[in-house]
N, C-alpha and C. Protein backbone atom coordinates (compact mmCIF):
# COMPACT_ATOMS: atom_id res chain seq x y z
N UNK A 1 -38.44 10.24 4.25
CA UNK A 1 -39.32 9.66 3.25
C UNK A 1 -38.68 8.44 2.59
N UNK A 2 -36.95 8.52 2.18
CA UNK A 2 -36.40 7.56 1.98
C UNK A 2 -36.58 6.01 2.60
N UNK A 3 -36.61 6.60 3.82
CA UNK A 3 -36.56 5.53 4.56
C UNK A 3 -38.24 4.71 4.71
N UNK A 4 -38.81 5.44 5.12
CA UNK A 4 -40.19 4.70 4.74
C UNK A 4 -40.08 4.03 3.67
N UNK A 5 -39.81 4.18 2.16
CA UNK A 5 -40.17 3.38 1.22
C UNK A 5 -39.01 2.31 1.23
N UNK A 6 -38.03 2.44 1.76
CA UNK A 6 -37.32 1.53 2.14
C UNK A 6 -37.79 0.28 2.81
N UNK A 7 -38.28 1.00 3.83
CA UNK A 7 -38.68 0.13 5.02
C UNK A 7 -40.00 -1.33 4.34
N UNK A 8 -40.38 -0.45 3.51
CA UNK A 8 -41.97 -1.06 2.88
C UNK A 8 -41.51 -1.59 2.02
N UNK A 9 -40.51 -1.27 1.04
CA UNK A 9 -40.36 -2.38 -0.14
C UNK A 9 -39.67 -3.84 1.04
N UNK A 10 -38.70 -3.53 1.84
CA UNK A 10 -38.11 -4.16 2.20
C UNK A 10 -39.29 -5.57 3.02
N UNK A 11 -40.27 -4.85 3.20
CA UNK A 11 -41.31 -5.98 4.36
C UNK A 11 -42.02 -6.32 3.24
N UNK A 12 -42.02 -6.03 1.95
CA UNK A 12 -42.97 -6.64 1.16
C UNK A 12 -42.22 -7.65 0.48
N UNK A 13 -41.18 -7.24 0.10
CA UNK A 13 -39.75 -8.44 -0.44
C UNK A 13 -39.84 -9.66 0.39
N UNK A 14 -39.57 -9.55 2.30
CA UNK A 14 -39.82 -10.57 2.63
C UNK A 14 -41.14 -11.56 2.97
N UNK A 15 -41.98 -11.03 2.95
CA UNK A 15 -43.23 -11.60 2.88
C UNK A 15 -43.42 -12.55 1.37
N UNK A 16 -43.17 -11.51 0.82
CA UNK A 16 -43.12 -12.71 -1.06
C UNK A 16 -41.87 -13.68 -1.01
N UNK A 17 -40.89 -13.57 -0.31
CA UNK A 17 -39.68 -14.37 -0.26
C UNK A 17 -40.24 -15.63 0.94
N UNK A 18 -41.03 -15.13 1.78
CA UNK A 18 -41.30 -16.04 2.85
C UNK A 18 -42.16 -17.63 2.27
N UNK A 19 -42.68 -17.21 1.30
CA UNK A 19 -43.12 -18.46 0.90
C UNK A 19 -42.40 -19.40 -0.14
N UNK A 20 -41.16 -19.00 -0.30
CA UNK A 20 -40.01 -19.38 -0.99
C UNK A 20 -39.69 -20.57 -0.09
N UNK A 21 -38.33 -21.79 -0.52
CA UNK A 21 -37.61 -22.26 0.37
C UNK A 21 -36.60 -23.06 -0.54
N UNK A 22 -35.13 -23.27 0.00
CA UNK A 22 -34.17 -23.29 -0.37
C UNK A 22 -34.37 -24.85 -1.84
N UNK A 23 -33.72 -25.18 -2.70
CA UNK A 23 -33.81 -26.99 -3.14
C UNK A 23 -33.40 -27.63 -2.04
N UNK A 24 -33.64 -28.76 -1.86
CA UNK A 24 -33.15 -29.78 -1.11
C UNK A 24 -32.91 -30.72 -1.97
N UNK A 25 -31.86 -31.40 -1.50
CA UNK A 25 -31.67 -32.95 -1.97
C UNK A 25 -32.65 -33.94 -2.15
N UNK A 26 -33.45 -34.16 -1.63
CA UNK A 26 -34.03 -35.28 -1.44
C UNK A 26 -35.50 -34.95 -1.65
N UNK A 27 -35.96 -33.77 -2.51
CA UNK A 27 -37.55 -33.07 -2.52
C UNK A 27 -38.62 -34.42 -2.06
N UNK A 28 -39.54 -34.10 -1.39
CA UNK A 28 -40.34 -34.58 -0.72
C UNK A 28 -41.69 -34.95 -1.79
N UNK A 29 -42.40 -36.16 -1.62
CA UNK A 29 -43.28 -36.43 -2.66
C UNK A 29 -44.61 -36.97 -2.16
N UNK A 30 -45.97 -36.54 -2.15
CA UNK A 30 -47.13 -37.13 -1.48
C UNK A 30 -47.60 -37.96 -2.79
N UNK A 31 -48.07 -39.36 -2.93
CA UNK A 31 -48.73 -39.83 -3.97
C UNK A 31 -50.18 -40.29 -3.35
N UNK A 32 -51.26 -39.99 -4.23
CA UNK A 32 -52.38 -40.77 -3.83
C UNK A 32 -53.26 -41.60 -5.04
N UNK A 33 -53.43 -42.73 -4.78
CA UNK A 33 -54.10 -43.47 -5.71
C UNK A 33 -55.77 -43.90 -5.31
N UNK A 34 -56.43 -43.61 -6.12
CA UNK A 34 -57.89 -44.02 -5.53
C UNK A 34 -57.74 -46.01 -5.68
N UNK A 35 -58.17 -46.38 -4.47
CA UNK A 35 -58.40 -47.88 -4.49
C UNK A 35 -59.80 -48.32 -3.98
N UNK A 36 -60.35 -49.63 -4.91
CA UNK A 36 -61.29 -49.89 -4.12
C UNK A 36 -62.48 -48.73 -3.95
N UNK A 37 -62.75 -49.02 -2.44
CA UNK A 37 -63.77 -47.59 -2.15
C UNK A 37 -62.86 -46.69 -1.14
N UNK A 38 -61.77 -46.63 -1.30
CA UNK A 38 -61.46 -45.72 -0.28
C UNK A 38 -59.29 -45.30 -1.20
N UNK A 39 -58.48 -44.92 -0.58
CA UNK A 39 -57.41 -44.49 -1.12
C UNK A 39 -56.48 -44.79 -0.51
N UNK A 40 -55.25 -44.83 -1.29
CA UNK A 40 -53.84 -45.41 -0.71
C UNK A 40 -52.99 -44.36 -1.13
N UNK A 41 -52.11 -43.56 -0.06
CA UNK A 41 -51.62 -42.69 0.04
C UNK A 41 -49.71 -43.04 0.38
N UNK A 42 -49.32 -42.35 -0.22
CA UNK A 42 -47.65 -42.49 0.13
C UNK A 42 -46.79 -41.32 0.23
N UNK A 43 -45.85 -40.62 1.30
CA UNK A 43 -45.15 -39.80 2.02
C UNK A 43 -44.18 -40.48 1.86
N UNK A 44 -43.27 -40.09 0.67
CA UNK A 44 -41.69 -40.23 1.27
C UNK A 44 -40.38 -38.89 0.69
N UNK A 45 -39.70 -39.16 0.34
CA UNK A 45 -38.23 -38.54 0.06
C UNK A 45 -38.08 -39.39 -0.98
N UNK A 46 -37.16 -38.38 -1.70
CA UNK A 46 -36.72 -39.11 -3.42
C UNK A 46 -35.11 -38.63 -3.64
N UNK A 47 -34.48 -39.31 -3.28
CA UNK A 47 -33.11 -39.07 -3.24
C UNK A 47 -33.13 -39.54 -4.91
N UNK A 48 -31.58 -38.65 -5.23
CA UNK A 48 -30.95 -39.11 -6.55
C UNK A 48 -30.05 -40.01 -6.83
N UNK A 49 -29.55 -40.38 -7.92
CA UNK A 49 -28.53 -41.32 -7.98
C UNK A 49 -26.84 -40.39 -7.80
N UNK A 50 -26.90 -39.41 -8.54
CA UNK A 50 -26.07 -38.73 -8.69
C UNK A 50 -24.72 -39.01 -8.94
N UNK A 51 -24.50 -40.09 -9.80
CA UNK A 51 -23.72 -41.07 -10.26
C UNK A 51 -23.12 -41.95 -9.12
N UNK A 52 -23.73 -42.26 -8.54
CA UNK A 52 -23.16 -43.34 -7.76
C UNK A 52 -23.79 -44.38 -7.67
N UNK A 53 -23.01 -45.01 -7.17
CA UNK A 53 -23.57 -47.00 -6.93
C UNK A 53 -24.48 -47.13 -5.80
N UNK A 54 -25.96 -47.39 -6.28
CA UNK A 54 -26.94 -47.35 -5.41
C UNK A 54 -26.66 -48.57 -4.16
N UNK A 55 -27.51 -49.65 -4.62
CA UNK A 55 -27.45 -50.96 -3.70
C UNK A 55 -26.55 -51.62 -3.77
N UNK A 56 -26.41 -52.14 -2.57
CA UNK A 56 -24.32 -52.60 -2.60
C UNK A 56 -23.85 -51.94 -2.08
N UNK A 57 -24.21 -50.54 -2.08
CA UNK A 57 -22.84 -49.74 -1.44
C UNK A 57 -23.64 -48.56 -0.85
N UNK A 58 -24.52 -47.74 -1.67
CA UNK A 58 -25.10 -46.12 -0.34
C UNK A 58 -26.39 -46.84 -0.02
N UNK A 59 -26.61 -47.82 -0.45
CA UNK A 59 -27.92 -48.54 0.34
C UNK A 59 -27.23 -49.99 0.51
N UNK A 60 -26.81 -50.79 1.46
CA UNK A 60 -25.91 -51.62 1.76
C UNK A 60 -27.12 -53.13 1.63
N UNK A 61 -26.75 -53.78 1.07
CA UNK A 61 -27.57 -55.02 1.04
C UNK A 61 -28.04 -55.48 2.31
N UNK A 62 -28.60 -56.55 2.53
CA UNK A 62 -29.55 -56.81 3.60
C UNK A 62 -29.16 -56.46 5.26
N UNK A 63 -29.66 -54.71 4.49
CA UNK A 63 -29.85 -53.30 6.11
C UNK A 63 -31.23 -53.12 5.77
N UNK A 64 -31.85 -52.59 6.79
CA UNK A 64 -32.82 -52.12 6.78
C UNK A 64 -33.07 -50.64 6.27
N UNK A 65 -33.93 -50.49 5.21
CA UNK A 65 -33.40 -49.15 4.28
C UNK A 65 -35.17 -48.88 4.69
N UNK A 66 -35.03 -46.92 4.72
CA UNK A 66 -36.40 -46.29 4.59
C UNK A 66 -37.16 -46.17 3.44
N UNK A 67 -36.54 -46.65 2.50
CA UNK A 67 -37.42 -46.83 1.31
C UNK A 67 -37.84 -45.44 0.96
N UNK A 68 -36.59 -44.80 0.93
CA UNK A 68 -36.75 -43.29 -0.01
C UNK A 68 -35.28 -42.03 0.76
N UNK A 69 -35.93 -40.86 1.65
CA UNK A 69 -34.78 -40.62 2.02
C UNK A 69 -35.32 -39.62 3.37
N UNK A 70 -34.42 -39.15 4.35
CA UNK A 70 -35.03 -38.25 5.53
C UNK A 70 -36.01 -38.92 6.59
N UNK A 71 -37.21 -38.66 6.70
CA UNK A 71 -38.21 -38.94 7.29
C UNK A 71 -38.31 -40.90 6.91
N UNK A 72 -39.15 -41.64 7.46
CA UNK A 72 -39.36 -43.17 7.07
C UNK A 72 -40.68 -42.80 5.89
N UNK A 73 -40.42 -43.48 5.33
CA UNK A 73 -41.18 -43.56 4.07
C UNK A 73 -43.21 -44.11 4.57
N UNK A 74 -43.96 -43.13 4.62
CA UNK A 74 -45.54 -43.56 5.26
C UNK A 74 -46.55 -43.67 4.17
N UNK A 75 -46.90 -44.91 4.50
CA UNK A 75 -47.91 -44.93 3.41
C UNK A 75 -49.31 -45.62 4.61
N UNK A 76 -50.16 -45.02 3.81
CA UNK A 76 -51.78 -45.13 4.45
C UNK A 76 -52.60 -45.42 3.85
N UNK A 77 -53.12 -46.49 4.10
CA UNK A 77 -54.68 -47.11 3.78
C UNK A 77 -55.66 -47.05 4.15
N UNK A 78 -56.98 -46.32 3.38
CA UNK A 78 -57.86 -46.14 3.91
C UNK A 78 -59.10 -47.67 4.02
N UNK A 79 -58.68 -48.54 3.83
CA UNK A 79 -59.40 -49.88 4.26
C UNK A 79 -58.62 -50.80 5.00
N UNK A 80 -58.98 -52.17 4.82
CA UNK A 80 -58.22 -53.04 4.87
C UNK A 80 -58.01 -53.60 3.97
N UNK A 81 -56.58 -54.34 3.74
CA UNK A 81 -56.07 -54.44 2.59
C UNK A 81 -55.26 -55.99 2.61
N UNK A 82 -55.22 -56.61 1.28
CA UNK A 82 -54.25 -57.72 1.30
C UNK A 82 -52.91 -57.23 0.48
N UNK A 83 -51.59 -57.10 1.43
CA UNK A 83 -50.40 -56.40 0.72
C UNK A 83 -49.27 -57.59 0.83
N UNK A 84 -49.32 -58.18 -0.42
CA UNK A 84 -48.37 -58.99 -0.70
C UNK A 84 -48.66 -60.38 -0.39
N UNK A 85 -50.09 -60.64 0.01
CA UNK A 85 -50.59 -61.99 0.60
C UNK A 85 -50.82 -61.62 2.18
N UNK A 86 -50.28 -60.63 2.43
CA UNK A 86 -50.72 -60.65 4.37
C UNK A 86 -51.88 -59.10 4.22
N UNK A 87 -52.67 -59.86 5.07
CA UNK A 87 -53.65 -59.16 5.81
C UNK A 87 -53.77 -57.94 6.01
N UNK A 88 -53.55 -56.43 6.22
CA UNK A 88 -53.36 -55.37 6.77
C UNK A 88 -54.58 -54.10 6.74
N UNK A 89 -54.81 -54.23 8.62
CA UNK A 89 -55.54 -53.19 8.60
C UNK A 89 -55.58 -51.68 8.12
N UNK A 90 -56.78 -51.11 7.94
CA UNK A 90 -56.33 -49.56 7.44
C UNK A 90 -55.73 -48.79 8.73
N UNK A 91 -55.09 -47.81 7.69
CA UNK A 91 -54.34 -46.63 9.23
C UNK A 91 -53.02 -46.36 8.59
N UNK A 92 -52.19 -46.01 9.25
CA UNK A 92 -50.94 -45.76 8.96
C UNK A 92 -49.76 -46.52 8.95
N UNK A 93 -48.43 -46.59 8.34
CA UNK A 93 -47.42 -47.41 8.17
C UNK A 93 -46.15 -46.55 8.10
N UNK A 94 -45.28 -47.23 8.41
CA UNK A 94 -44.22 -46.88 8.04
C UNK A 94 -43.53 -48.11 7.19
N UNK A 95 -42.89 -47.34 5.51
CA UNK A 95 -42.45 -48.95 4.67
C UNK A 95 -41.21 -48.82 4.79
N UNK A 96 -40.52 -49.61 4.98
CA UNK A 96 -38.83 -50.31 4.76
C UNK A 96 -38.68 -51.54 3.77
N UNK A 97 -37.76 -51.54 3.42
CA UNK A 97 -36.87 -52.07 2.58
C UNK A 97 -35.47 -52.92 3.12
N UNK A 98 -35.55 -54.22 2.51
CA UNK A 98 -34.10 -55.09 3.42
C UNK A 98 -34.35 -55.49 1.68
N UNK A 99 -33.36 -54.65 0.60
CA UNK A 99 -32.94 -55.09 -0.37
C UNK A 99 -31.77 -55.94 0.01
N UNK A 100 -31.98 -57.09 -1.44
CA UNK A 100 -30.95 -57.93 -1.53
C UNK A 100 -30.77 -57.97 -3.67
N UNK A 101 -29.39 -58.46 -3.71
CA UNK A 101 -29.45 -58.53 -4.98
C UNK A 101 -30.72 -59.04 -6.16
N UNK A 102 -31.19 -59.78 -5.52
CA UNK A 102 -32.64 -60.54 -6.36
C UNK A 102 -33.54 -61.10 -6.15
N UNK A 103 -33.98 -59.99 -4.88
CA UNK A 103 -34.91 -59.58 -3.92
C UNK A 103 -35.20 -58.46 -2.73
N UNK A 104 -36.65 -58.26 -3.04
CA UNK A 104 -36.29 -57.41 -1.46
C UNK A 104 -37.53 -58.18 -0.64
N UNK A 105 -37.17 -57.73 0.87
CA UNK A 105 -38.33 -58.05 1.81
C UNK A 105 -38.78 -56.26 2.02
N UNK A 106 -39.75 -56.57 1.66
CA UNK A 106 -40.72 -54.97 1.87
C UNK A 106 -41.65 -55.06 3.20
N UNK A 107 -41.41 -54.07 3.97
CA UNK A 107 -42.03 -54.20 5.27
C UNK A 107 -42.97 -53.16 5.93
N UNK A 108 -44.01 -53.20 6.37
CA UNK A 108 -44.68 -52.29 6.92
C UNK A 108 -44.68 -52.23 8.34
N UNK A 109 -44.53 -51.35 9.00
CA UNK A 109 -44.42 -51.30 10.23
C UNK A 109 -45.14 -50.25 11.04
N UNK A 110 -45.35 -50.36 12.01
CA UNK A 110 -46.70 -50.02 12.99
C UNK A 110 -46.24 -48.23 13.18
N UNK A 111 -44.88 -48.13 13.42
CA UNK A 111 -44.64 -46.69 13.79
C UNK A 111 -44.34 -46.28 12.52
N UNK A 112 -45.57 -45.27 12.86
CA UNK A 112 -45.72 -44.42 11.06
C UNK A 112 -44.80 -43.25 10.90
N UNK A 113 -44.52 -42.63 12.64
CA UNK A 113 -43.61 -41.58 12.62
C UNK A 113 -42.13 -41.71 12.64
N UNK A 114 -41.32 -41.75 11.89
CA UNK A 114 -39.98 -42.30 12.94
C UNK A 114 -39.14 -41.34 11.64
N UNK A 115 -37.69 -41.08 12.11
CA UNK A 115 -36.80 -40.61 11.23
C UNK A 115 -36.06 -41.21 10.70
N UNK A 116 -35.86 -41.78 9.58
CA UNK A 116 -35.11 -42.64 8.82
C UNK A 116 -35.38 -44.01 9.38
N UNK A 117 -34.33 -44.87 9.51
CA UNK A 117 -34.73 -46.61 10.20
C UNK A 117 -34.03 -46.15 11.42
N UNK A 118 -33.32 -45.16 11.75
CA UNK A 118 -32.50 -45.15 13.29
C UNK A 118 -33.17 -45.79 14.19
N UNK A 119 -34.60 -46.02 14.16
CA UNK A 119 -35.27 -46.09 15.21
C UNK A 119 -36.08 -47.31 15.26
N UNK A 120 -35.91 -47.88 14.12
CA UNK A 120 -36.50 -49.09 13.62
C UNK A 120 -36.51 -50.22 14.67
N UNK A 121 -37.84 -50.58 14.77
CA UNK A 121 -38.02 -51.96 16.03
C UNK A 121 -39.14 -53.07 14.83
N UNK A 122 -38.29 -53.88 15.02
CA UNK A 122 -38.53 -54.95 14.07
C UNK A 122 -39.96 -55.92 14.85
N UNK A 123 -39.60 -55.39 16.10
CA UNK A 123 -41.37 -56.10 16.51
C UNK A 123 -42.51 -55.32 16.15
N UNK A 124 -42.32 -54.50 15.83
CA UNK A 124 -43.61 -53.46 15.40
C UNK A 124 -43.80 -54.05 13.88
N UNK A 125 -43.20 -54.78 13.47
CA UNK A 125 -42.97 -54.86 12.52
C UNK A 125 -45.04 -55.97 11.97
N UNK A 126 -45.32 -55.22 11.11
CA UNK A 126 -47.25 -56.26 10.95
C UNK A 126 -47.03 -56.88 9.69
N UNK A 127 -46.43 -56.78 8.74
CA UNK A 127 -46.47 -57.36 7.29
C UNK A 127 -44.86 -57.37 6.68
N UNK A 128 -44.44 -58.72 6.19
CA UNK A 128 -42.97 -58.52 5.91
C UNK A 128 -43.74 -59.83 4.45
N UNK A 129 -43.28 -58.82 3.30
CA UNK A 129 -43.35 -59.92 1.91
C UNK A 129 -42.00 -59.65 1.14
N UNK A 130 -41.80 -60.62 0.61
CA UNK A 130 -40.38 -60.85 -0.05
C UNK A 130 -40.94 -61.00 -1.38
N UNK A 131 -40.10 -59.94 -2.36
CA UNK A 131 -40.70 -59.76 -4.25
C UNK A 131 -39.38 -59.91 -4.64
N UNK A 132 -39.60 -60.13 -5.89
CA UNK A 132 -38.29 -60.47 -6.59
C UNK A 132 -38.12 -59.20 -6.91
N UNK A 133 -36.66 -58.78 -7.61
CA UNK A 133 -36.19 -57.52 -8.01
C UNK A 133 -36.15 -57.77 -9.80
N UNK A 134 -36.56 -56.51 -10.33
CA UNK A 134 -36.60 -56.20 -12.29
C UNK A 134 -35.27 -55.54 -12.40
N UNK A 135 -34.73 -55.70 -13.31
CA UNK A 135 -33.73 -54.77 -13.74
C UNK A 135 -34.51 -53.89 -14.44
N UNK A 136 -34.63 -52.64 -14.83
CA UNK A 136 -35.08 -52.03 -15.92
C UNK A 136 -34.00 -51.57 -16.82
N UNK A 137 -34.56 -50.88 -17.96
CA UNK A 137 -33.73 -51.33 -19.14
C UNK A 137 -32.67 -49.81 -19.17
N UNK A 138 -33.96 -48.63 -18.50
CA UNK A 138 -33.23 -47.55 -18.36
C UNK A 138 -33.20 -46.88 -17.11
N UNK A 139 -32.17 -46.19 -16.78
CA UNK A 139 -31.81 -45.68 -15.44
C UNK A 139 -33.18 -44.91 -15.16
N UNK A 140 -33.32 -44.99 -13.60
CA UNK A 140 -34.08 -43.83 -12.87
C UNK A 140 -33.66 -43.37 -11.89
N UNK A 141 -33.09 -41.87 -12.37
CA UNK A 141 -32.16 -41.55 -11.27
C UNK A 141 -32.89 -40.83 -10.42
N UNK A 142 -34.30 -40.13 -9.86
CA UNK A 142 -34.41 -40.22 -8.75
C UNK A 142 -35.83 -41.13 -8.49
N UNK A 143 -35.48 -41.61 -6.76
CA UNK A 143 -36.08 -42.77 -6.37
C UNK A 143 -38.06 -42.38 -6.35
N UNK A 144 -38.58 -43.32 -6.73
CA UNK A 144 -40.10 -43.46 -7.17
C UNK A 144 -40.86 -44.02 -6.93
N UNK A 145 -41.64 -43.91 -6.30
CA UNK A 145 -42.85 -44.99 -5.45
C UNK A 145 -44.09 -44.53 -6.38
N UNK A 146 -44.44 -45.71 -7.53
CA UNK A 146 -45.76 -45.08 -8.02
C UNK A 146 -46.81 -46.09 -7.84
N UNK A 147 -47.95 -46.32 -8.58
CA UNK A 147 -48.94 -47.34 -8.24
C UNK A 147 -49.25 -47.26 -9.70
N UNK A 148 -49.57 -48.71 -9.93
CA UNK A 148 -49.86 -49.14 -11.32
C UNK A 148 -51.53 -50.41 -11.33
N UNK A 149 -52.29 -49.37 -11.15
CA UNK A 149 -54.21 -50.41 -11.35
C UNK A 149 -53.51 -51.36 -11.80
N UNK A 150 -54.41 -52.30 -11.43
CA UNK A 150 -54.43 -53.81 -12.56
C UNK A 150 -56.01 -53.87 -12.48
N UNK A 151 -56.66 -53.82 -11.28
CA UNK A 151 -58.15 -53.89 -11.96
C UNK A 151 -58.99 -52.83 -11.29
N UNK A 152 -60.41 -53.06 -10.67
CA UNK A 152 -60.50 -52.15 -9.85
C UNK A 152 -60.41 -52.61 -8.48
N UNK A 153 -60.07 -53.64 -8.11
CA UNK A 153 -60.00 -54.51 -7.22
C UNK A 153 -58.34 -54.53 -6.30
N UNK A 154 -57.57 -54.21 -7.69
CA UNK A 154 -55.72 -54.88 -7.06
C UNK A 154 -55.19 -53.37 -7.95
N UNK A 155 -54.14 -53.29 -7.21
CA UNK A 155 -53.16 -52.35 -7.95
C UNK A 155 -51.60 -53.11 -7.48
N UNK A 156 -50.75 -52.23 -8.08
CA UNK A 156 -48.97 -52.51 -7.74
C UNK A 156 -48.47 -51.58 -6.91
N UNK A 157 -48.02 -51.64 -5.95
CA UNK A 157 -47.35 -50.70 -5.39
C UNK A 157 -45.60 -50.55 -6.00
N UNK A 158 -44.75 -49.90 -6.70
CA UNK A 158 -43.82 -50.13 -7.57
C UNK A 158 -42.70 -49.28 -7.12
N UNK A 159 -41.80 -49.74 -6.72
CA UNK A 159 -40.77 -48.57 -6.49
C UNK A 159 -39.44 -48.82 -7.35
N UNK A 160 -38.96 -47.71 -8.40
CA UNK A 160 -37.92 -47.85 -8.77
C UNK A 160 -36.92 -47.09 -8.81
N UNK A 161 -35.52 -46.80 -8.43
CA UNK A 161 -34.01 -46.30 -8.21
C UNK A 161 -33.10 -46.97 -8.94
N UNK A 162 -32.19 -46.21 -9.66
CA UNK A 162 -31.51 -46.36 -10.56
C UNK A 162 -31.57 -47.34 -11.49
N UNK A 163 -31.03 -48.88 -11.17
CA UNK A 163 -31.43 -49.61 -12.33
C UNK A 163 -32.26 -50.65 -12.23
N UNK A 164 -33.14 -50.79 -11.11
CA UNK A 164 -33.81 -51.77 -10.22
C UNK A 164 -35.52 -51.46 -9.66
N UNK A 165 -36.25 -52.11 -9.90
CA UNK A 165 -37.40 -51.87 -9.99
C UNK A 165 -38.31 -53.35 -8.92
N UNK A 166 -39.15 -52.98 -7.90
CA UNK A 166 -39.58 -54.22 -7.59
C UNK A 166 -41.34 -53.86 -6.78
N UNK A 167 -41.96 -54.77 -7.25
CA UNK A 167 -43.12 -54.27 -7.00
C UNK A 167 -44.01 -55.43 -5.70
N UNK A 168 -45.30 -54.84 -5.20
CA UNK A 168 -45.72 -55.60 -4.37
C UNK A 168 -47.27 -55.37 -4.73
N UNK A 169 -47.86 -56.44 -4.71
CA UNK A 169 -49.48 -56.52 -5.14
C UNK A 169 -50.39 -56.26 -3.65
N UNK A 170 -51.01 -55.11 -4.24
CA UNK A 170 -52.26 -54.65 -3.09
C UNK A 170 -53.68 -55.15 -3.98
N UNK A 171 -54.22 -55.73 -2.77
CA UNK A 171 -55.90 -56.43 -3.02
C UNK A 171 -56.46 -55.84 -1.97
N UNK A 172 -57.91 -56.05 -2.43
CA UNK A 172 -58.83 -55.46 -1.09
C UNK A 172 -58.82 -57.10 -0.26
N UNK A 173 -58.99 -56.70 1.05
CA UNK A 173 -58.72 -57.68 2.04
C UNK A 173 -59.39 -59.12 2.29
N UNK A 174 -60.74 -58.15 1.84
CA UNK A 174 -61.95 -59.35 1.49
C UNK A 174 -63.30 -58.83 0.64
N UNK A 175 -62.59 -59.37 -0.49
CA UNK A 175 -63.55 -58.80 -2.15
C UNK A 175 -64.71 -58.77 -1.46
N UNK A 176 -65.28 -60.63 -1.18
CA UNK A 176 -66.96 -60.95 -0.68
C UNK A 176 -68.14 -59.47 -0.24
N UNK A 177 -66.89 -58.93 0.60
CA UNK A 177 -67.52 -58.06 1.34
C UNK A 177 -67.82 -56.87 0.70
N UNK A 178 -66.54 -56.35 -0.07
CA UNK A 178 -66.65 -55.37 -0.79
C UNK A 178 -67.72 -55.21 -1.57
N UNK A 179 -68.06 -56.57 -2.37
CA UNK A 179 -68.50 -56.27 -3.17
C UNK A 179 -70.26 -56.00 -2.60
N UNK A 180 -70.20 -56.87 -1.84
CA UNK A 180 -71.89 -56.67 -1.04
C UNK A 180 -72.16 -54.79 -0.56
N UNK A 181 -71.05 -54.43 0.10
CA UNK A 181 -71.21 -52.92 0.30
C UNK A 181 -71.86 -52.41 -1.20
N UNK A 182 -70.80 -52.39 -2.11
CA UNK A 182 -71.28 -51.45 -3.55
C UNK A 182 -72.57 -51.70 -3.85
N UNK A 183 -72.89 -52.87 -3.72
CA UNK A 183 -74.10 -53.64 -4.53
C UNK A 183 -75.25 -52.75 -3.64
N UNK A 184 -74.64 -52.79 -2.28
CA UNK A 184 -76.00 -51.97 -1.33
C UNK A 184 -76.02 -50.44 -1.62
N UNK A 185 -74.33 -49.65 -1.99
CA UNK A 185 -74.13 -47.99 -2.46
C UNK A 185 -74.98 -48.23 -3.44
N UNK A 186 -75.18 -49.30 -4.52
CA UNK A 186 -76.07 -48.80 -5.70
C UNK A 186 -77.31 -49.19 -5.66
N UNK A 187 -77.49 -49.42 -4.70
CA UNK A 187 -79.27 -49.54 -4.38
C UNK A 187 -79.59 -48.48 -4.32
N UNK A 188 -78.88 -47.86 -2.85
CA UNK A 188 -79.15 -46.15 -2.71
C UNK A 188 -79.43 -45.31 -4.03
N UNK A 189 -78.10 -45.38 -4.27
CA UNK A 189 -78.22 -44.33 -5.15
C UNK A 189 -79.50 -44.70 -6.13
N UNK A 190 -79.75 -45.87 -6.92
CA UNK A 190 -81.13 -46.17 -7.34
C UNK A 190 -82.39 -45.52 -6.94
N UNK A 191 -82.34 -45.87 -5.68
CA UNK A 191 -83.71 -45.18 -4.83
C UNK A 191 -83.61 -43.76 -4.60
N UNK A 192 -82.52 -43.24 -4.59
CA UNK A 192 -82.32 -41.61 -4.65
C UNK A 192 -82.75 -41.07 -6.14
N UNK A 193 -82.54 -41.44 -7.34
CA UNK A 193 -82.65 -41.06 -8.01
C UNK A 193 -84.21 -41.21 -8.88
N UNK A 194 -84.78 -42.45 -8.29
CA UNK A 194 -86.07 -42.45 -8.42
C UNK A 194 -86.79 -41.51 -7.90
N UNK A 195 -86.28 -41.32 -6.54
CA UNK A 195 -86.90 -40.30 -5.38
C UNK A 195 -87.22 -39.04 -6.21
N UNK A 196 -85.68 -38.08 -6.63
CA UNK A 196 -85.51 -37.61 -7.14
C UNK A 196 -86.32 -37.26 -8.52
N UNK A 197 -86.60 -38.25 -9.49
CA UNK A 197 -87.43 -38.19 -10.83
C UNK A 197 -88.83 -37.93 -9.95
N UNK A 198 -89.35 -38.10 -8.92
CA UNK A 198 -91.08 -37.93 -9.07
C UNK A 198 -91.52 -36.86 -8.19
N UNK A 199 -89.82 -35.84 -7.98
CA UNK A 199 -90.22 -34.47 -7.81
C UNK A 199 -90.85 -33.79 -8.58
């Protein structure tokens, strides 16, 4: 009898333990921002500072960095988009980073899957913009990819690690158009809701 209830606490322990899993270094972060008519999504790793000297030295100046930590840092657009002044269709990316002291070139690249930059092919490479770098005033010790609206039209794509902050401007690709779609979504919906009232 011992053993039966043994047996049963023991398979119920691991079943509730099974959905457990160890910390990691580098916890994993999905962000999504509504843009436009459709959303911009970001997959990366958030390494810490953990008192050490970020750029310059565990991120080496102009290398090609994954822009977070583990896996390559993926971000996805559900339109087409203007990122940083260049063009870019919707779909998937993989972003890198070639920091320099007071600048980075921020890069999107075609292979969305890859592990870290090991694998990095610079011809795949579809959008390369160069932003200046912020100091900020206070540390952020682990690394942060957020998005900051500016209208409903543009947002910031913003990433900041330890004392350094640098951002890149997302626009819709071609307003003209955009805006003709909505103008036609709110016709619909107009005529739906008339529809609707003379039930």
């Amino acid at each position: 009898m011992k053993k039966i209830i043994l047996s049963a606490f023991l398979a119920v322990s691991v079943s509730a333990y099974s959905q457990w899993s160890t910390p990691v270094a580098s916890p994993k972060q999905v962000i999504e921002q509504q843009f436009s008519m459709s959303k911009i999504s970001v997959d990366y790793g958030r390494p810490a500072v953990k008192g050490r000297k970020i750029f310059g030295e565990l991120v080496p100046y102009n290398k090609v960095w994954r822009a977070g930590a583990n896996e390559a840092t993926k971000i996805t657009f559900g339109q087409n988009v203007n990122f940083g002044g260049k063009m870019v269709m919707a779909g998937n990316y993989s972003l890198f980073v070639v920091p320099q002291e007071k600048e980075w070139k921020v890069i999107l690249n075609s292979n969305a899957n890859q592990w870290g930059a090991y694998t990095y092919d610079e011809k795949l490479n579809i959008a390369e913009v160069t932003v200046p770098v912020q100091k900020l005033n206070d540390k952020q010790e682990s690394f942060e990819i957020t998005f900051q609206p500016l209208d409903d039209h543009s947002t910031n794509l913003v990433m900041k690690w330890d004392m350094t902050q640098a951002k890149v401007l997302i626009k819709e690709a071609k307003p003209e158009t955009v805006l003709k779609i909505i103008e036609k979504l709110n016709e619909i919906k107009q005529i739906e809701k008339e529809a609707a009232a003379k039930k």
